[in-house]
C-alpha atoms as a PDB file:
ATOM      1  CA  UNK A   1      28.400  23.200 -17.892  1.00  0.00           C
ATOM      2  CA  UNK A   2      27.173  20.903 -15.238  1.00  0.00           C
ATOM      3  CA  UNK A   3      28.888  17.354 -14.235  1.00  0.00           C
ATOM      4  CA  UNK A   4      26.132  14.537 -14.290  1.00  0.00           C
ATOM      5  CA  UNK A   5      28.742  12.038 -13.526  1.00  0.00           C
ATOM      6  CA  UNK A   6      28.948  13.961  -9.711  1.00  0.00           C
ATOM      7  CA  UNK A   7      26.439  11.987  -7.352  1.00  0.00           C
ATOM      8  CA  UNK A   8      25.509  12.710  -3.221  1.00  0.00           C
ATOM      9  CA  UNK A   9      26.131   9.205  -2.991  1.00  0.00           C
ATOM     10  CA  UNK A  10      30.182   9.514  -4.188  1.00  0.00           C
ATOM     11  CA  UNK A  11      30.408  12.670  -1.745  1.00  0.00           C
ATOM     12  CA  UNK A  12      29.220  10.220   1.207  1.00  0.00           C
ATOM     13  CA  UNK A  13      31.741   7.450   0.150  1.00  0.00           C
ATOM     14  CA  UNK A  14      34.425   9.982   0.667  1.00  0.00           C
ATOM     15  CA  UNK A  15      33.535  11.343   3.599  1.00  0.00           C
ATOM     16  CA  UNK A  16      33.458   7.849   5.176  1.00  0.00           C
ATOM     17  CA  UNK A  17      36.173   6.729   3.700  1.00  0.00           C
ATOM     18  CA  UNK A  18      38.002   9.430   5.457  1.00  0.00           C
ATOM     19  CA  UNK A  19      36.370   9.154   9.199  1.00  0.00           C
ATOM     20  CA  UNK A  20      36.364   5.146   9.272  1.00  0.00           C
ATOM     21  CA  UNK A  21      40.275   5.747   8.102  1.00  0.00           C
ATOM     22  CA  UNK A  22      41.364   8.516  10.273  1.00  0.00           C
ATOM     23  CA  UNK A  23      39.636   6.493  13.431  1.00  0.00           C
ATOM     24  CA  UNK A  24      41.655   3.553  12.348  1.00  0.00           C
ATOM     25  CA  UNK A  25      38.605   1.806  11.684  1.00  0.00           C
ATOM     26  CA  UNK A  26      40.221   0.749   8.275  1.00  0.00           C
ATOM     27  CA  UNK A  27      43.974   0.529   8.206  1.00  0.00           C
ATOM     28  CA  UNK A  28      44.914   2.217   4.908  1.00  0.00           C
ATOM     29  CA  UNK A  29      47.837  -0.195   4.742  1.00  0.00           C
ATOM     30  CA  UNK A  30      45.198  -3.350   4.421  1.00  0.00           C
ATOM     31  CA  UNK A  31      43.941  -2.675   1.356  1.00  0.00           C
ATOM     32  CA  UNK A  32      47.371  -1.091  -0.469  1.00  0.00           C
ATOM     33  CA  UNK A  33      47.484  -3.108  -3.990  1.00  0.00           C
ATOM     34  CA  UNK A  34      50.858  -3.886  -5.420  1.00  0.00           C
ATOM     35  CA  UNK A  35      49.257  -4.883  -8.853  1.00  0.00           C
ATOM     36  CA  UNK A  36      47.935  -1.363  -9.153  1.00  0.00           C
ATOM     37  CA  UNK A  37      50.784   0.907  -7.011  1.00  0.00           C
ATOM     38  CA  UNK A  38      47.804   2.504  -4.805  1.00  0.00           C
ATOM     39  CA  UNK A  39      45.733   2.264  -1.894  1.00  0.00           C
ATOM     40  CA  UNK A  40      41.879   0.932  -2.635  1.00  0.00           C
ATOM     41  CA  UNK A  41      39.069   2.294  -0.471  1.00  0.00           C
ATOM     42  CA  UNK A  42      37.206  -0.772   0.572  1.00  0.00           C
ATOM     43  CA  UNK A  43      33.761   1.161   0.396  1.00  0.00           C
ATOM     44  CA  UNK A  44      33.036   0.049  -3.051  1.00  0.00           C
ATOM     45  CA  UNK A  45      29.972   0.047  -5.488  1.00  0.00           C
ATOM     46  CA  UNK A  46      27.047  -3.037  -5.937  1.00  0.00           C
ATOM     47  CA  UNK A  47      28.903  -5.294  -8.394  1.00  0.00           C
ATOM     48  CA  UNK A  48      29.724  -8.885  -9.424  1.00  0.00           C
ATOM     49  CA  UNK A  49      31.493  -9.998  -6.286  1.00  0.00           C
ATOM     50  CA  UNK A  50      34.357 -11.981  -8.017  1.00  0.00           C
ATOM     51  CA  UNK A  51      35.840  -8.499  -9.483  1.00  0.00           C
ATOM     52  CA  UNK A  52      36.756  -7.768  -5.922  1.00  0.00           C
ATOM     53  CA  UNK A  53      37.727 -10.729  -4.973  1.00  0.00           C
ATOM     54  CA  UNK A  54      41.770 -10.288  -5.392  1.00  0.00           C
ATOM     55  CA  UNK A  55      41.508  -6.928  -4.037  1.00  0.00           C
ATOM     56  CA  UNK A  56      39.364  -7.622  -0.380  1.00  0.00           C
ATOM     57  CA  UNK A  57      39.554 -11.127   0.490  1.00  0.00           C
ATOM     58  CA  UNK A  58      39.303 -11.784   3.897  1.00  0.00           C
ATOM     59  CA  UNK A  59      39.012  -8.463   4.487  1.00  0.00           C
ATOM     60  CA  UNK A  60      36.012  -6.105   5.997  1.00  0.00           C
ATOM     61  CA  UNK A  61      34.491  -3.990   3.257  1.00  0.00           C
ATOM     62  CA  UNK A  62      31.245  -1.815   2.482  1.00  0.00           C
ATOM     63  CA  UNK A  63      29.221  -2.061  -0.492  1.00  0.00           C
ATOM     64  CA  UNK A  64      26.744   0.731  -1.335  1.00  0.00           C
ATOM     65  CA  UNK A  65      23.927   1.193  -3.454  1.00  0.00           C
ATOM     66  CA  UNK A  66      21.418   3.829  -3.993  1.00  0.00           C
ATOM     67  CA  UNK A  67      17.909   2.286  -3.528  1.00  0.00           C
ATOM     68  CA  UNK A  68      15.804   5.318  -3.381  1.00  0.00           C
ATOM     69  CA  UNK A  69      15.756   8.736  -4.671  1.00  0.00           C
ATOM     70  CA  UNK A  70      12.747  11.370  -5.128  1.00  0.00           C
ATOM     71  CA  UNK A  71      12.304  15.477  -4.965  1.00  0.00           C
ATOM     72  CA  UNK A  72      10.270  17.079  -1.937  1.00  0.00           C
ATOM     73  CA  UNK A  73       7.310  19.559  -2.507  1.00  0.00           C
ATOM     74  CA  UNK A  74      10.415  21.959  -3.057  1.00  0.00           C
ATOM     75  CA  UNK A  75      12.231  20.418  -5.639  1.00  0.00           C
ATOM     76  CA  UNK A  76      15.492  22.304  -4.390  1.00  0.00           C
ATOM     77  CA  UNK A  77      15.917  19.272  -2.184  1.00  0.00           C
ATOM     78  CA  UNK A  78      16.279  15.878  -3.277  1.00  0.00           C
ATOM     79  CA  UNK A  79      15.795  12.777  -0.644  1.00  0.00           C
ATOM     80  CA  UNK A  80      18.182   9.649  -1.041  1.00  0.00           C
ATOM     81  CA  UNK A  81      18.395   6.463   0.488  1.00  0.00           C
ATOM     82  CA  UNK A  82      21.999   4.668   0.102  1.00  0.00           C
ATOM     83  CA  UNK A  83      22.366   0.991   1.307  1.00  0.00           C
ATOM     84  CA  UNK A  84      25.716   0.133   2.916  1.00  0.00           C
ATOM     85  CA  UNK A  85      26.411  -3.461   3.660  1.00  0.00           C
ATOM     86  CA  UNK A  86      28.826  -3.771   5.418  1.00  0.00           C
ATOM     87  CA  UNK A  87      30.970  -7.376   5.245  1.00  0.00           C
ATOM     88  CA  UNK A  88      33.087  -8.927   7.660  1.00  0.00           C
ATOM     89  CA  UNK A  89      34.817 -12.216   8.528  1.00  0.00           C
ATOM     90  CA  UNK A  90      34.763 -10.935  11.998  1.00  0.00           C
ATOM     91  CA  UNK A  91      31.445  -9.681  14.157  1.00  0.00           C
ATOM     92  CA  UNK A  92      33.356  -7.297  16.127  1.00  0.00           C
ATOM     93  CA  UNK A  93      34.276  -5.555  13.241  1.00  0.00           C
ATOM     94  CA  UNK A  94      30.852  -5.019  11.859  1.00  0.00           C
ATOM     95  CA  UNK A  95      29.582  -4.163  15.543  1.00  0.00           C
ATOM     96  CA  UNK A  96      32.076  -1.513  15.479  1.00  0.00           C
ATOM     97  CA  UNK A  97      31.289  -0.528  11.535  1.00  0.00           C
ATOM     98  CA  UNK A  98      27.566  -0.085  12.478  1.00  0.00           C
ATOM     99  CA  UNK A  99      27.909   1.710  15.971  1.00  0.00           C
ATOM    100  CA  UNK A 100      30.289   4.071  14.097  1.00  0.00           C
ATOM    101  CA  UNK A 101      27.467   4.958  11.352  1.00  0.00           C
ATOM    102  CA  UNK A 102      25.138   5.465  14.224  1.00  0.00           C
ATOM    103  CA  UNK A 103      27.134   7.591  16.430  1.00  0.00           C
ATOM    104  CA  UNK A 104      28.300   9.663  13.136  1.00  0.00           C
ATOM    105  CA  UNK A 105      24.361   9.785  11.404  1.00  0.00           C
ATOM    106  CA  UNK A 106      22.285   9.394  14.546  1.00  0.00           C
ATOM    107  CA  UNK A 107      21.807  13.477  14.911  1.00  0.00           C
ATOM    108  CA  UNK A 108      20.582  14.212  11.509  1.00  0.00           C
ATOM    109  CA  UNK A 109      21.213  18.247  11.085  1.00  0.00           C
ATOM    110  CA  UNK A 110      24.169  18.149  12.840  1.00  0.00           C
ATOM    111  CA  UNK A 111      25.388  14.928  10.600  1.00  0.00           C
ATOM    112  CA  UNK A 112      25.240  17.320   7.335  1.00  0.00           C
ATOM    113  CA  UNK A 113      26.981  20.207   8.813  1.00  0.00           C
ATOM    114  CA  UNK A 114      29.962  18.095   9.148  1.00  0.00           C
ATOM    115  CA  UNK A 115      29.729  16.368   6.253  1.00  0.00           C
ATOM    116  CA  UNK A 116      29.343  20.081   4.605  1.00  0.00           C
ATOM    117  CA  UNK A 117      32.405  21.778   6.882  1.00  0.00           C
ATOM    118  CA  UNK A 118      34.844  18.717   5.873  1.00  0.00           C
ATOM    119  CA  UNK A 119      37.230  20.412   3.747  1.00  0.00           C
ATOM    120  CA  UNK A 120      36.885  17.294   1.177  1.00  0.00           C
ATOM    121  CA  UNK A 121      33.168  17.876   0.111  1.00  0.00           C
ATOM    122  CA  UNK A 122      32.775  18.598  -3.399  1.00  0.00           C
ATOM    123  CA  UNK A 123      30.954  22.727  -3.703  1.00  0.00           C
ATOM    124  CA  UNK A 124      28.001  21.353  -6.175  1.00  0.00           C
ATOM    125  CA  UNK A 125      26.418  20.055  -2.815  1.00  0.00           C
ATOM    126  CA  UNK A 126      24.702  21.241   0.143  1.00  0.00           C
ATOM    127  CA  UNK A 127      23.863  18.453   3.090  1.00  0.00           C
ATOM    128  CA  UNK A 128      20.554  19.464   5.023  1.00  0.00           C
ATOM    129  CA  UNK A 129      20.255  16.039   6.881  1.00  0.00           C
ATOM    130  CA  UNK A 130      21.638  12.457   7.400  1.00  0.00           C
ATOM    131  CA  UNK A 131      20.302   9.797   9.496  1.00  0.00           C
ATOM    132  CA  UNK A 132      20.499   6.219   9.600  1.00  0.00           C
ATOM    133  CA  UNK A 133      16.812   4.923   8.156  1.00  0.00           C
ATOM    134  CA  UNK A 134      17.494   1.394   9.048  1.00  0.00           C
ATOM    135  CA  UNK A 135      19.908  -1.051  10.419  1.00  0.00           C
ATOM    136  CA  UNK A 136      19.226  -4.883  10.252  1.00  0.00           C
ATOM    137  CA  UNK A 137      20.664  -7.558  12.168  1.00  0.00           C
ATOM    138  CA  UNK A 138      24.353  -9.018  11.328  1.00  0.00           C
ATOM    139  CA  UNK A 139      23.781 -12.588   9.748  1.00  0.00           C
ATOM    140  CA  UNK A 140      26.324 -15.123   7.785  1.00  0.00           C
ATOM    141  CA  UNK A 141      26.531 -13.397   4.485  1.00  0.00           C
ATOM    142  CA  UNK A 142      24.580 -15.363   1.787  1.00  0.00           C
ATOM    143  CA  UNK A 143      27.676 -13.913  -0.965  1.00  0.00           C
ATOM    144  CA  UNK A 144      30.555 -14.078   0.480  1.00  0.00           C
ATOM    145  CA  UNK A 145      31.095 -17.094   2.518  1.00  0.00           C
ATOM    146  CA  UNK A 146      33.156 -16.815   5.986  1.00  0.00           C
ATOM    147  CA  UNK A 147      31.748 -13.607   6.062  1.00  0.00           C
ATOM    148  CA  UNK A 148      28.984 -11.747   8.507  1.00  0.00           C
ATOM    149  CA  UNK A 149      27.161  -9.228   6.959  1.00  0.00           C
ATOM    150  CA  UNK A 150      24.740  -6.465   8.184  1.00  0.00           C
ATOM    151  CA  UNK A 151      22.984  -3.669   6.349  1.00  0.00           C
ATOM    152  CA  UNK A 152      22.707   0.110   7.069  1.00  0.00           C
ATOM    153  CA  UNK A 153      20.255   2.278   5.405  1.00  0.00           C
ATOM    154  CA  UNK A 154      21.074   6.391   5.340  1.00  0.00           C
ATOM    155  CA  UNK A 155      18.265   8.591   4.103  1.00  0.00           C
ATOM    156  CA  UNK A 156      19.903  11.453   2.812  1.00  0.00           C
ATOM    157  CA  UNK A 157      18.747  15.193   2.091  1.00  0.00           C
ATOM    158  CA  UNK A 158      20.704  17.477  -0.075  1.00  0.00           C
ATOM    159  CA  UNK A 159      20.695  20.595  -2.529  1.00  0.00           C
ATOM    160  CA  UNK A 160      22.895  20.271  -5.797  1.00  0.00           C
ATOM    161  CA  UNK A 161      24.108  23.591  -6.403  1.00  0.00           C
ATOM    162  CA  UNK A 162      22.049  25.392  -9.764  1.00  0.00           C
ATOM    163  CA  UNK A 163      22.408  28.122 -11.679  1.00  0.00           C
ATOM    164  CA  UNK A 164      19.777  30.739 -12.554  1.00  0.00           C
ATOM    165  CA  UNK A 165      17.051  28.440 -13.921  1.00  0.00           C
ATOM    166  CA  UNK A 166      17.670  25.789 -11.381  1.00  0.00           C
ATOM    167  CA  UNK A 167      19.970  23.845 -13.335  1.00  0.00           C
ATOM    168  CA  UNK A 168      22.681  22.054 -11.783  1.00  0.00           C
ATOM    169  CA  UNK A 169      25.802  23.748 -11.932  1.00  0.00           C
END
């Protein structure tokens, strides 16, 4: 029976998660929570900022959102757009953020394949091709203030795994 609750979008968190991590990037000990005994990953969904607000303030974070989605001519393959914005009481740290994306999404083919060899990927998907569709300027954040903020823009191509009558798996 197939899991609707598993999304491109949560594989992509993951993956990041883990690069911007094991680069140091993020400092896994920043966001550890005592209230809740665990680490958070500060790549979190569109929400109500004040939720957050115990858990990441004064600290960088990414928001994403999905802000596009449609089916090719071959409706095998399914085309996303995710919006990251990434926030930051420091402009280094988003300059370093968004050359990271670019340098990791800039070569589009490539991108996927290591997105599909990293050993964390869930096997409903198949990555054909990542790149970065837009990146705007870094600006004081209009939500958080203190904070810069810049937006990235992936366009995303993928294959869900199906069964026999192209049902997801």
């Amino acid at each position: 029976m197939a899991n609707y609750k598993l999304d491109a979008m949560f594989e992509i968190r993951k993956f990041l998660w883990n690069r911007l991590s094991t680069l140091n990037i993020f400092n896994d000990e920043d966001y550890y929570s005592d209230n809740l005994n665990e680490t958070l990953i500060p790549i979190v969904p569109v929400q109500q900022q004040p939720e957050m607000n115990q858990f990441l303030s004064g600290k960088k974070h990414i928001v994403y959102d999905k802000i596009g989605m449609s089916y090719e001519s071959n409706w095998m393959i399914c085309c996303e757009q995710i919006l990251l914005t990434i926030y930051s009481p420091e402009l280094l740290d988003i300059v370093e953020i968004r050359n990271f994306l670019t340098d990791e999404f800039r070569r589009m083919d490539e991108s996927a394949k290591d997105v599909n060899r990293w050993a964390g990927l869930s096997d409903k998907f198949k990555f054909h091709s990542i790149h970065i569709a837009d990146i705007s300027s870094t600006a004081p954040s209009e939500e958080i203030q203190g904070f810069y903020a810049a937006d990235v823009i992936l366009e995303v191509k993928y294959s869900r795994i199906t069964d026999g009558q192209g049902r997801f798996a």
